[in-house]
C-alpha atoms as a PDB file:
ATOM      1  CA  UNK A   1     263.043 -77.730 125.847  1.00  0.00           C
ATOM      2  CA  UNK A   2     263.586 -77.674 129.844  1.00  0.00           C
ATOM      3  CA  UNK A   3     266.249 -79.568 131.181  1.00  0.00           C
ATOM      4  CA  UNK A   4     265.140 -81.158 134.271  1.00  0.00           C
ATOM      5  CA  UNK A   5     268.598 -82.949 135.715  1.00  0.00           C
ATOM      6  CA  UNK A   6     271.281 -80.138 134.234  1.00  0.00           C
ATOM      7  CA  UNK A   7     274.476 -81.007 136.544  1.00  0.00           C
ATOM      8  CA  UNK A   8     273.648 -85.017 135.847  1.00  0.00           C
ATOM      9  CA  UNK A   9     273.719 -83.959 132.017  1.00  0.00           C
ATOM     10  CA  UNK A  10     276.813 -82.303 132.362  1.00  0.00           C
ATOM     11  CA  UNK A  11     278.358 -85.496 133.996  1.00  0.00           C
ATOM     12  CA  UNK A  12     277.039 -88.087 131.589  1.00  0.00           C
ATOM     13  CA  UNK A  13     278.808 -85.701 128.813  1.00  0.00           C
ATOM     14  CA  UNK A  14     281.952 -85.019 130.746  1.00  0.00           C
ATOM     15  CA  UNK A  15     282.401 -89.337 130.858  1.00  0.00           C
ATOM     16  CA  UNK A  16     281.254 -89.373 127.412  1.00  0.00           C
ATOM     17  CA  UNK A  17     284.337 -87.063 125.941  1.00  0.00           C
ATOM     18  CA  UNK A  18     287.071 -88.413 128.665  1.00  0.00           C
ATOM     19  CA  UNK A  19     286.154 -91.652 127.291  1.00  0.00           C
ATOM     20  CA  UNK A  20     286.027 -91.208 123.858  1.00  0.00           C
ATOM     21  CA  UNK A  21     289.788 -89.292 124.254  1.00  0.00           C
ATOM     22  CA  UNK A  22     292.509 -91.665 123.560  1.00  0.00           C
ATOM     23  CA  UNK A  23     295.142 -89.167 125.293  1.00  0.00           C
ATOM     24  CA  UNK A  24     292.830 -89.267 128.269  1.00  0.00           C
ATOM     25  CA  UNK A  25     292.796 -92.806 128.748  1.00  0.00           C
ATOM     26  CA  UNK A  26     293.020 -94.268 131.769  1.00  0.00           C
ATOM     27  CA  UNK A  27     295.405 -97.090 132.857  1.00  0.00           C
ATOM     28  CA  UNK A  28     292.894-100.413 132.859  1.00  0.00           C
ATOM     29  CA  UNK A  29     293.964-104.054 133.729  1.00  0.00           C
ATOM     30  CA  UNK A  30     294.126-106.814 131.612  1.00  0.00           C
ATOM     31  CA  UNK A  31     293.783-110.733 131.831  1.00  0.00           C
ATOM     32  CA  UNK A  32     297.066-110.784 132.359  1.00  0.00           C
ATOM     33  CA  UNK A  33     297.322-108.340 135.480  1.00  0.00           C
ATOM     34  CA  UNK A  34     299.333-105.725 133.621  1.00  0.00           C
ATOM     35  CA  UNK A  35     297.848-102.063 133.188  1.00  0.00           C
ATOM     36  CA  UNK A  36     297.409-101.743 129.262  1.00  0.00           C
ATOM     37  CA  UNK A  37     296.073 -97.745 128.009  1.00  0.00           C
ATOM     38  CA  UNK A  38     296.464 -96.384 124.678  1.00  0.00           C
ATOM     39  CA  UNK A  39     297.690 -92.446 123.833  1.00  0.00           C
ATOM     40  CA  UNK A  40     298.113 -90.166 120.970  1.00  0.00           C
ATOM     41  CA  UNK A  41     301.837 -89.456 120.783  1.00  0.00           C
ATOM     42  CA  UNK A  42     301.692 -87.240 117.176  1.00  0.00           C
ATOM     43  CA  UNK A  43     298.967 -86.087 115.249  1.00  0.00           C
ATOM     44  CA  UNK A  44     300.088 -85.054 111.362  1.00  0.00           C
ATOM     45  CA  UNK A  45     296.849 -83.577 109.427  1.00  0.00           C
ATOM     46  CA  UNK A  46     294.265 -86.139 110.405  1.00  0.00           C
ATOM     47  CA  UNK A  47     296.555 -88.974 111.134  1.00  0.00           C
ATOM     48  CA  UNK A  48     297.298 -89.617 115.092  1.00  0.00           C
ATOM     49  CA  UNK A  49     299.936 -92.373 115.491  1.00  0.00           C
ATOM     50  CA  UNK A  50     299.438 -94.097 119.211  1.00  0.00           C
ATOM     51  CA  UNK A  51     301.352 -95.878 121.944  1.00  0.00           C
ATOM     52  CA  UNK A  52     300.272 -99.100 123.627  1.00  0.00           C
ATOM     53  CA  UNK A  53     301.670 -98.876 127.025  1.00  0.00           C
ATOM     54  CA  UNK A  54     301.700-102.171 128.979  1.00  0.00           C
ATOM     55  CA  UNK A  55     302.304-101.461 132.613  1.00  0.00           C
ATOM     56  CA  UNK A  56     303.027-103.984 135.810  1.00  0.00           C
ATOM     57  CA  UNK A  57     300.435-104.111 138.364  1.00  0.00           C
ATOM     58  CA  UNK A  58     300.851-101.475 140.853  1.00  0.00           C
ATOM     59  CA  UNK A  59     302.822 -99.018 138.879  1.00  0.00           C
ATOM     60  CA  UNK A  60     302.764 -95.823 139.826  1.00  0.00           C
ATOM     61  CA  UNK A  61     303.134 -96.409 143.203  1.00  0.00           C
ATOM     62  CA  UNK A  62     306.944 -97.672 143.367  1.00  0.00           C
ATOM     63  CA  UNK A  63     309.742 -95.199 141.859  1.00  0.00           C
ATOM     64  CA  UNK A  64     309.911 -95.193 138.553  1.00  0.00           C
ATOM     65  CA  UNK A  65     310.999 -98.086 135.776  1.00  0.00           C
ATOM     66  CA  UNK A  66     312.709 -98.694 132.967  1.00  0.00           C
ATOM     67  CA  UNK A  67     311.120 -98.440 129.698  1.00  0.00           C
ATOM     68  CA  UNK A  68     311.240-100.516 126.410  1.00  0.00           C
ATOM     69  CA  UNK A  69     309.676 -98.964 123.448  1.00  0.00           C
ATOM     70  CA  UNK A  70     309.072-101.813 120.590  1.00  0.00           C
ATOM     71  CA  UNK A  71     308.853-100.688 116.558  1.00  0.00           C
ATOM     72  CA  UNK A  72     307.393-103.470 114.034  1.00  0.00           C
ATOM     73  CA  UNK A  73     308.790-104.709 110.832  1.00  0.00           C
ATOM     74  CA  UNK A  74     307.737-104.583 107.663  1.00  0.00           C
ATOM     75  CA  UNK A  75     310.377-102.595 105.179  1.00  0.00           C
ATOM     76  CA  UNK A  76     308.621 -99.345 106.261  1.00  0.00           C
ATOM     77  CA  UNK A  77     305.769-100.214 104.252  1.00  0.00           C
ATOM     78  CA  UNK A  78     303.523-102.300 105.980  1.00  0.00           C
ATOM     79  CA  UNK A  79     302.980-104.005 109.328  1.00  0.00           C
ATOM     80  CA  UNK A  80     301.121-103.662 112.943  1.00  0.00           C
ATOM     81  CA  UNK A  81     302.146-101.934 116.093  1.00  0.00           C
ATOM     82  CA  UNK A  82     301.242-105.541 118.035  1.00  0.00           C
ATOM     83  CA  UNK A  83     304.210-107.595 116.368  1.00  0.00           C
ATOM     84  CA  UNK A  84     305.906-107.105 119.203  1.00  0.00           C
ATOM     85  CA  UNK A  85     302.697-107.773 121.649  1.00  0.00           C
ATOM     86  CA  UNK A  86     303.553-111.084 123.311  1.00  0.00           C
ATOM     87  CA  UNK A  87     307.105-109.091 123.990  1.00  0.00           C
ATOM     88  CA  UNK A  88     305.859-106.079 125.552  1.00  0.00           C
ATOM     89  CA  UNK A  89     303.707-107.978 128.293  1.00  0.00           C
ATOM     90  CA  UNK A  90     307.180-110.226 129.039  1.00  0.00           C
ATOM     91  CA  UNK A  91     308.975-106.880 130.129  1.00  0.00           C
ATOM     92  CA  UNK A  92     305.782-105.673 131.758  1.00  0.00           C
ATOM     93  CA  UNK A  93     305.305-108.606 133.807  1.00  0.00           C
ATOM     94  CA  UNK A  94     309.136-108.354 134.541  1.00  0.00           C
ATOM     95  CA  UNK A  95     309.000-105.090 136.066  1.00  0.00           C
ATOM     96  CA  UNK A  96     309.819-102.434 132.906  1.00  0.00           C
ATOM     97  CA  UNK A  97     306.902-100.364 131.342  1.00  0.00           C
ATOM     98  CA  UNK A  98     306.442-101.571 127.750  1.00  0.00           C
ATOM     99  CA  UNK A  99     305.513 -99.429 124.605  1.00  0.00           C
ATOM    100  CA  UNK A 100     303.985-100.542 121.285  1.00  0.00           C
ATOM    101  CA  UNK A 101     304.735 -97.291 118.630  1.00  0.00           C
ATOM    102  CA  UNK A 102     302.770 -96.681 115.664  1.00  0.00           C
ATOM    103  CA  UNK A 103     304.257 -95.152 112.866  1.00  0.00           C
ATOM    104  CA  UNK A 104     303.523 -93.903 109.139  1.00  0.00           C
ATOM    105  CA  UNK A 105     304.436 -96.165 106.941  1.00  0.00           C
ATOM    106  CA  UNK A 106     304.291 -96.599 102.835  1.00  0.00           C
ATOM    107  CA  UNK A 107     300.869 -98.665 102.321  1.00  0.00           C
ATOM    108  CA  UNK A 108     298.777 -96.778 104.714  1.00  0.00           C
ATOM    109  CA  UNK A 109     299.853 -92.873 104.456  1.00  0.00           C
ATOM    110  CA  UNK A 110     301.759 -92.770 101.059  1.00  0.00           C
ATOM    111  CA  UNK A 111     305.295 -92.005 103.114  1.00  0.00           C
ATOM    112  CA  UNK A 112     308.967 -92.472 102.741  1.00  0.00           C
ATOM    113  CA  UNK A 113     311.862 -94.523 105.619  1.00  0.00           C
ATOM    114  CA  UNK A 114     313.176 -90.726 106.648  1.00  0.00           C
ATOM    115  CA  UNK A 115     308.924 -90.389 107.814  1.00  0.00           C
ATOM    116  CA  UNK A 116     309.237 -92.961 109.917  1.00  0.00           C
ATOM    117  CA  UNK A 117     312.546 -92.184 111.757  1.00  0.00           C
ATOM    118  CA  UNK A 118     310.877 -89.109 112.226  1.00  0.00           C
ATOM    119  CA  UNK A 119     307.979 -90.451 114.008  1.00  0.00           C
ATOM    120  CA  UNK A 120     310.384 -93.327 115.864  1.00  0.00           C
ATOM    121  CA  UNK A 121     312.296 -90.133 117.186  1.00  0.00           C
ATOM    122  CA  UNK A 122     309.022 -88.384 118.408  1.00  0.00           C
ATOM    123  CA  UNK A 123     307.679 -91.741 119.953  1.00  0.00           C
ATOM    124  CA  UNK A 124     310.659 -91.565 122.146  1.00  0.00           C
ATOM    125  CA  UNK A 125     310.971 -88.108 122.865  1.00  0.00           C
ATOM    126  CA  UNK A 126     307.324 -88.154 124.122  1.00  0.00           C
ATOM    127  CA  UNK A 127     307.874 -91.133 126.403  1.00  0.00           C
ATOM    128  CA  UNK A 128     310.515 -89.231 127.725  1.00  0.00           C
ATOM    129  CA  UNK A 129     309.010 -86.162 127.885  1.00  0.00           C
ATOM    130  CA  UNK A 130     306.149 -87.896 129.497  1.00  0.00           C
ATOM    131  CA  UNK A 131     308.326 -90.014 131.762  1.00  0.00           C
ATOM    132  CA  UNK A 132     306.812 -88.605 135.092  1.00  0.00           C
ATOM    133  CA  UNK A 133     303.191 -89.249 133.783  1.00  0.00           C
ATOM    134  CA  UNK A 134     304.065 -92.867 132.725  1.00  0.00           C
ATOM    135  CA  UNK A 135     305.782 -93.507 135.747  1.00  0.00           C
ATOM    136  CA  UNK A 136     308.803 -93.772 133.603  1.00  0.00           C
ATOM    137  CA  UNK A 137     313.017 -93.391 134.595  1.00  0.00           C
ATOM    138  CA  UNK A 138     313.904 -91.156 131.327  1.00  0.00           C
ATOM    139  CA  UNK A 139     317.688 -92.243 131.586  1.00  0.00           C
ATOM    140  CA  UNK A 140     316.800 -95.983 131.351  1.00  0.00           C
ATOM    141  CA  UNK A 141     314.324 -96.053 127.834  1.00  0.00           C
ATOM    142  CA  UNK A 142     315.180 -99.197 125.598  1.00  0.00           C
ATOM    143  CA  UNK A 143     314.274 -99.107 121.693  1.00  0.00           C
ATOM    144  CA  UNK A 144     313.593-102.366 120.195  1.00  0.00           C
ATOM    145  CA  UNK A 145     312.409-103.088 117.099  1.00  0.00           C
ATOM    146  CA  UNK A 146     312.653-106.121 114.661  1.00  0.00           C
ATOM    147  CA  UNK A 147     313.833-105.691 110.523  1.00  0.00           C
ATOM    148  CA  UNK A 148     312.877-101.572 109.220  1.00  0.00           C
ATOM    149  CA  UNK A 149     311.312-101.636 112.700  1.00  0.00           C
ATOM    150  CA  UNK A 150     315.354-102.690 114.238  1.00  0.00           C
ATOM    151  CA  UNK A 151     316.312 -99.957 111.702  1.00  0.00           C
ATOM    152  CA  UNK A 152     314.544 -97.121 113.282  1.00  0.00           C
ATOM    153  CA  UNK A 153     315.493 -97.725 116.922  1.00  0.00           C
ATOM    154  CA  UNK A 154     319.185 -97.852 115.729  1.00  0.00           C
ATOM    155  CA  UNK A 155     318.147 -94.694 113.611  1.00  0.00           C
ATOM    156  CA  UNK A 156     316.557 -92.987 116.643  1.00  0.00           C
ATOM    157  CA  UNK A 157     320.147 -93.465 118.211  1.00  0.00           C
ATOM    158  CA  UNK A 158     322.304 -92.206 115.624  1.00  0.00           C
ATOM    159  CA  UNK A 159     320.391 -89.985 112.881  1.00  0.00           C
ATOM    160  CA  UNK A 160     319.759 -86.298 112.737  1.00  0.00           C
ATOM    161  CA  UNK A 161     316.309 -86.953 111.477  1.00  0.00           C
ATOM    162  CA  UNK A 162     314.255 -84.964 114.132  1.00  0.00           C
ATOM    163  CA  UNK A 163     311.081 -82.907 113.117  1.00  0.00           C
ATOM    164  CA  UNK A 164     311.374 -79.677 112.806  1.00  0.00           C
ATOM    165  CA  UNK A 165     309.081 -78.062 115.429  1.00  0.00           C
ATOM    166  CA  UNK A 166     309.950 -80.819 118.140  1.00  0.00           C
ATOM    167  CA  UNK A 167     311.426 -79.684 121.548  1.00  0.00           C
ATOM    168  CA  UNK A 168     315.296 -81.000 120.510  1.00  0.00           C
ATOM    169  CA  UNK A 169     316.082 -80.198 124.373  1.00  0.00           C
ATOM    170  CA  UNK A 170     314.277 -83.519 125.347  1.00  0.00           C
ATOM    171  CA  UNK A 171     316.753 -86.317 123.625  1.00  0.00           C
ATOM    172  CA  UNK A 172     314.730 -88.487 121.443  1.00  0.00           C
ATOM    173  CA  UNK A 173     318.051 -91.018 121.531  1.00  0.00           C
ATOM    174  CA  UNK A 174     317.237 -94.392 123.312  1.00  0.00           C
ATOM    175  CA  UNK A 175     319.799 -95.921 126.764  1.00  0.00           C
ATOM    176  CA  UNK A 176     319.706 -99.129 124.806  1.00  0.00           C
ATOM    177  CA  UNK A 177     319.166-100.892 121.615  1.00  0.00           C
ATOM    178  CA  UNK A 178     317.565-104.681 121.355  1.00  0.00           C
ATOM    179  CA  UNK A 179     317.529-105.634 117.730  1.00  0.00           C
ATOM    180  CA  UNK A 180     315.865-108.448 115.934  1.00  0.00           C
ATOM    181  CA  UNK A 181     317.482-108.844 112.576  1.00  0.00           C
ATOM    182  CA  UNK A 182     317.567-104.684 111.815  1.00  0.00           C
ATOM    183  CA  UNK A 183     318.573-103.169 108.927  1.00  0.00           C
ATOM    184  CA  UNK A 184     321.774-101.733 109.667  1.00  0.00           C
ATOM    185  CA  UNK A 185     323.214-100.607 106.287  1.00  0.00           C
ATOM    186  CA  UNK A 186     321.102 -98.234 104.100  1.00  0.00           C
ATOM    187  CA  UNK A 187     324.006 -97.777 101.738  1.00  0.00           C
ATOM    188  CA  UNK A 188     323.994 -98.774  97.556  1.00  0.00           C
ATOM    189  CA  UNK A 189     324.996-102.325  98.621  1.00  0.00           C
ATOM    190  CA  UNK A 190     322.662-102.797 101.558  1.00  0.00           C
ATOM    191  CA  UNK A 191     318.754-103.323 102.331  1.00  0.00           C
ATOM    192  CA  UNK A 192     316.015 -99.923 100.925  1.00  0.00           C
ATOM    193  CA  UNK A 193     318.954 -98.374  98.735  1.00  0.00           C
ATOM    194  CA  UNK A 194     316.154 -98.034  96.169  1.00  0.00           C
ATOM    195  CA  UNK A 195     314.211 -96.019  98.742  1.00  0.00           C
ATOM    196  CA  UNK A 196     316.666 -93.471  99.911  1.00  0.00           C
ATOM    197  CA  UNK A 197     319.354 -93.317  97.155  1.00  0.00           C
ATOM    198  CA  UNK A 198     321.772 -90.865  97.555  1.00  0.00           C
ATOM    199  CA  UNK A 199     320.544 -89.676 101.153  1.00  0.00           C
ATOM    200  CA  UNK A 200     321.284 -92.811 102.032  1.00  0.00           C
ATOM    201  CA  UNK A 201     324.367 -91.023 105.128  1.00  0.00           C
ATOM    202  CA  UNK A 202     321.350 -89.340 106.607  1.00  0.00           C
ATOM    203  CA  UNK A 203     319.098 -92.638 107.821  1.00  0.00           C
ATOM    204  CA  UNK A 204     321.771 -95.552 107.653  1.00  0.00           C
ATOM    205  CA  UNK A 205     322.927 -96.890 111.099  1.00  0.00           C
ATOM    206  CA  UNK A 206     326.251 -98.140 109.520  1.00  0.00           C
ATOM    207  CA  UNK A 207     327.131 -94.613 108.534  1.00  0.00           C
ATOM    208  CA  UNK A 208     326.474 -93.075 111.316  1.00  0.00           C
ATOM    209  CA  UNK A 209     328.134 -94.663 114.487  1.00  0.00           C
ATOM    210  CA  UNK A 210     329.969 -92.165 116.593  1.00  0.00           C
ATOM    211  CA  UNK A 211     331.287 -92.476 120.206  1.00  0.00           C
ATOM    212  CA  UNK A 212     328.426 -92.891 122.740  1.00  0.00           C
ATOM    213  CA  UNK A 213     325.751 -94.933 120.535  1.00  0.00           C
ATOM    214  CA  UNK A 214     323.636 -96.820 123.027  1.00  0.00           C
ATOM    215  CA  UNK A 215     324.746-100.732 123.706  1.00  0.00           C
ATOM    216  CA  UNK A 216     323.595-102.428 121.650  1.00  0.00           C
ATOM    217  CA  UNK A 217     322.326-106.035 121.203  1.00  0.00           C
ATOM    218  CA  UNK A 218     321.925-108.178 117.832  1.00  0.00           C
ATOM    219  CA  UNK A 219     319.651-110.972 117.260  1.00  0.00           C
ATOM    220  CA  UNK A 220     320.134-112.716 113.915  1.00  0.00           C
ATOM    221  CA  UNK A 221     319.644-115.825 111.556  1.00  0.00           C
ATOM    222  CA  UNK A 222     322.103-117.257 110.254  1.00  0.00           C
ATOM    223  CA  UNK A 223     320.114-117.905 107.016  1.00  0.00           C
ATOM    224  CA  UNK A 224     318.772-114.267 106.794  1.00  0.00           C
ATOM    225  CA  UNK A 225     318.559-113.145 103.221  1.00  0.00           C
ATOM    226  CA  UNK A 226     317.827-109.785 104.010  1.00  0.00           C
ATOM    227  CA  UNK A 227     320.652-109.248 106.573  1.00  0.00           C
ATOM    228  CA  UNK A 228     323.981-111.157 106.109  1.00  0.00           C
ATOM    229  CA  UNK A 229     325.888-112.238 108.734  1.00  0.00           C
ATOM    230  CA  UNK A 230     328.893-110.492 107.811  1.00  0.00           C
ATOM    231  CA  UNK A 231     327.058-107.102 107.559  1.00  0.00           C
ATOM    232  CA  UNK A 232     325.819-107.725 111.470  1.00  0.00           C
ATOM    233  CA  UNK A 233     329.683-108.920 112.344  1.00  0.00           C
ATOM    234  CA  UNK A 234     330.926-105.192 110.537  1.00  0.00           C
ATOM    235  CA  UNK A 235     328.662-103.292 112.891  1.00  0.00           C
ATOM    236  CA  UNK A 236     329.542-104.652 115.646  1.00  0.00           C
ATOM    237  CA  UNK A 237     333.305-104.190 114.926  1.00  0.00           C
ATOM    238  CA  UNK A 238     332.588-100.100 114.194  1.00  0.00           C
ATOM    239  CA  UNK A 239     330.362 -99.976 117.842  1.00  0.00           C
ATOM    240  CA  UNK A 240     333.207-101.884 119.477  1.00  0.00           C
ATOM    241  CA  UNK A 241     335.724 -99.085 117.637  1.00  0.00           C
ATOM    242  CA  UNK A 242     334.139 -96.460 119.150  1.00  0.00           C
ATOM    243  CA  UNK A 243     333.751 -98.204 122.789  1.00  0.00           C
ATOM    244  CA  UNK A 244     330.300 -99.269 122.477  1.00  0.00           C
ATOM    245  CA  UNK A 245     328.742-102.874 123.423  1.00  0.00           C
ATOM    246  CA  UNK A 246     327.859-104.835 120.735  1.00  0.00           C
ATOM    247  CA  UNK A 247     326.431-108.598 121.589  1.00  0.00           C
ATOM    248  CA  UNK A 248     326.128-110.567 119.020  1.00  0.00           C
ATOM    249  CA  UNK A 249     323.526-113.256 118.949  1.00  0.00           C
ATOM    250  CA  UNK A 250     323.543-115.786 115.339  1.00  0.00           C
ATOM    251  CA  UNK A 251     321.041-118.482 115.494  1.00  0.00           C
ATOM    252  CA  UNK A 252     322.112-121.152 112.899  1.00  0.00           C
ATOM    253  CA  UNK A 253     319.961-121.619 109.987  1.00  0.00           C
ATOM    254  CA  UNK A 254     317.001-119.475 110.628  1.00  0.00           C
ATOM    255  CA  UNK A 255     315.569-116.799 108.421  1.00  0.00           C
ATOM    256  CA  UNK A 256     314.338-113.245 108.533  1.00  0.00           C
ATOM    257  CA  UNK A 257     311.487-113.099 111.149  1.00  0.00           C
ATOM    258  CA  UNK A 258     312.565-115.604 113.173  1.00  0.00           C
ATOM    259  CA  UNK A 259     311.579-114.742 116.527  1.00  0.00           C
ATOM    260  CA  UNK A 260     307.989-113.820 115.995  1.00  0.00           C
ATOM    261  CA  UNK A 261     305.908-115.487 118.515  1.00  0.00           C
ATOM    262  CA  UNK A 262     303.081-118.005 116.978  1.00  0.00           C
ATOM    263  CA  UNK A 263     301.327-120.327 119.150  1.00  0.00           C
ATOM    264  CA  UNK A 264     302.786-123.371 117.287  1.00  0.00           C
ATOM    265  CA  UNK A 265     306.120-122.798 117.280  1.00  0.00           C
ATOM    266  CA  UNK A 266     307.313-120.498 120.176  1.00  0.00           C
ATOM    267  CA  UNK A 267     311.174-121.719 120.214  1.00  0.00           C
ATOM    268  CA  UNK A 268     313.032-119.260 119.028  1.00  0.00           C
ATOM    269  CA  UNK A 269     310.479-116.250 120.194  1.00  0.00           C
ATOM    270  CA  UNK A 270     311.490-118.081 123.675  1.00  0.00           C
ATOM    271  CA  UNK A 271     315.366-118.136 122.796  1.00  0.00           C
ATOM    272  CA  UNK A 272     315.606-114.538 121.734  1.00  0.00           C
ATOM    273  CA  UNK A 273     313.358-113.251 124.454  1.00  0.00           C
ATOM    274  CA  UNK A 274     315.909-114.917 126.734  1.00  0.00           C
ATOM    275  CA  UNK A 275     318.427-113.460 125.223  1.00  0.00           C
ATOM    276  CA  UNK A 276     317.018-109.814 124.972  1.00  0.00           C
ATOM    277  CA  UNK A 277     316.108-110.397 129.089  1.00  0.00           C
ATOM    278  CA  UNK A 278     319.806-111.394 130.081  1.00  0.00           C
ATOM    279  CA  UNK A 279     321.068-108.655 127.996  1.00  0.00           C
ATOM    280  CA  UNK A 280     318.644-105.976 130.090  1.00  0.00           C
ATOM    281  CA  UNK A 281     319.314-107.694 133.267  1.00  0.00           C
ATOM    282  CA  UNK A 282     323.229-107.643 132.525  1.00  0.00           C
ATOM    283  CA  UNK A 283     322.500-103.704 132.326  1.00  0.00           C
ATOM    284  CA  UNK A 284     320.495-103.393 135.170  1.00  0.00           C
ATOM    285  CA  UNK A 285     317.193-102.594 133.906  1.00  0.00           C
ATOM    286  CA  UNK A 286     315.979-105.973 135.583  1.00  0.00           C
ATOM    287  CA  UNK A 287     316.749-108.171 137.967  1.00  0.00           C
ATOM    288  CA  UNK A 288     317.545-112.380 137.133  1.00  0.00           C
ATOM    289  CA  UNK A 289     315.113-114.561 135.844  1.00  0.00           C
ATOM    290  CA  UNK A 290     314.575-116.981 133.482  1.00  0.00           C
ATOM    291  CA  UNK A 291     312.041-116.799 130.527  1.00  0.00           C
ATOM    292  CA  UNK A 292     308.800-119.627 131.151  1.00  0.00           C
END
């Protein structure tokens, strides 16, 4: 068969793949103002783990920003790479470029908690890696991450659990650490024991602070049955030990989880926020403001 139109065939199909190619995607506004586009950061056999990358309005065009890179909960099981959705477009609209990280998990792809600090670790080595193409400062990149996903920002920090093949010249170790009720201690009297068992030195946080861990801040309930309070105060005494900040936030009486944001009850989401916004601004990632 004769093609009549051959260059406007090879256009449609040139739209038609860059489309259809999440690492092509291009930066497209949301309702909210904020440049939102999705890439592959890892692909492992058929599985491609993505970022979310909220962006302000405009970026690209100013020098580059600081970056927070979220990780959901869910005891490295289960959970969704949005959690931490209503977050991510705070620090966007604030000025920082904001990353939602997939990663393997248990339920879905069959995996263990050393998996997913592996992929954690990846997520931010490509954002830094990618820094210029994201419009990104690669000395200022936040982790954040609430319960196993609080775990593996710490654990992106302060593990040795890199893939193999991965460029170890880029640093896959966050500036900062924002924590919402983490799992800190990995050890026979803390939270996943059962998981890990005697490798338990290679993935816990509490084993494995050393001088120049990232500051850090804590956000916990008081009422946490997951995460004691006293657990929390003992990290923060080892990162002080070793000259590292460690702010620690309790709220009385509330449980595990919190800070999620729901559209009845946004109280403590708002609190925490706050809290995780003075703490950046104190740093200098952004400049005063109050949470709405």
């Amino acid at each position: 068969m004769r093609i009549r139109y051959p260059f406007l065939t090879l256009i449609w199909l040139l739209v038609f793949l860059f489309q259809t190619n999440p690492a092509s995607a291009q930066k497209a506004p949301n309702a909210s103002g904020l440049q939102v586009q999705e890439l592959v950061y890892k692909t492992i056999d058929t599985v491609q783990l993505k970022l979310k990358i909220y962006s302000p309005e405009g970026a690209g065009k100013s020098k580059s920003l600081p970056a927070i890179v979220f990780f959901f909960g869910g005891g490295w099981s289960s959970g969704s790479m949005d959690q931490f959705e209503e977050q991510a477009k705070h620090f966007a609209g604030r000025g920082m470029v904001a990353v939602l990280a997939d990663y393997r998990v248990a339920k879905r792809h069959n995996t263990s908690p050393f998996v997913a600090v592996n992929d954690a670790k990846s997520a931010i080595r490509y954002v830094r890696a990618n820094s210029r193409k994201l419009n990104i400062d690669p000395n200022r990149i936040a982790a954040s991450g609430g319960s196993a996903g609080g775990h593996l920002a710490a654990a992106a920090d302060l593990t040795q659990l890199d893939e193999p093949k991965e460029d170890k010249s880029i640093s896959s170790r966050p500036n900062v650490l924002v924590l919402f009720n983490p799992v800190f201690d990995n050890g026979p009297d803390g939270y996943g024991y059962e998981r890990v068992k005697e490798r338990y030195q290679e993935i816990s946080p509490m084993h494995n602070i050393r001088k120049g861990t990232a500051p850090t801040l804590v956000l916990l309930g008081t009422k946490d049955h997951l995460i004691p309070v006293k657990t929390a105060q003992l990290y923060k005494q080892k990162l002080e030990a070793v000259g590292t900040r460690c702010d620690l936030i309790l709220y009385e009486d509330q449980p595990h989880g919190f800070f999620n944001y729901t559209k009845k009850d946004k109280e403590y989401y708002q609190k925490t926020l706050q809290a995780a916004d003075d703490f950046l601004t104190s740093l200098g990632y952004l400049k005063p403001q109050k949470v709405k």
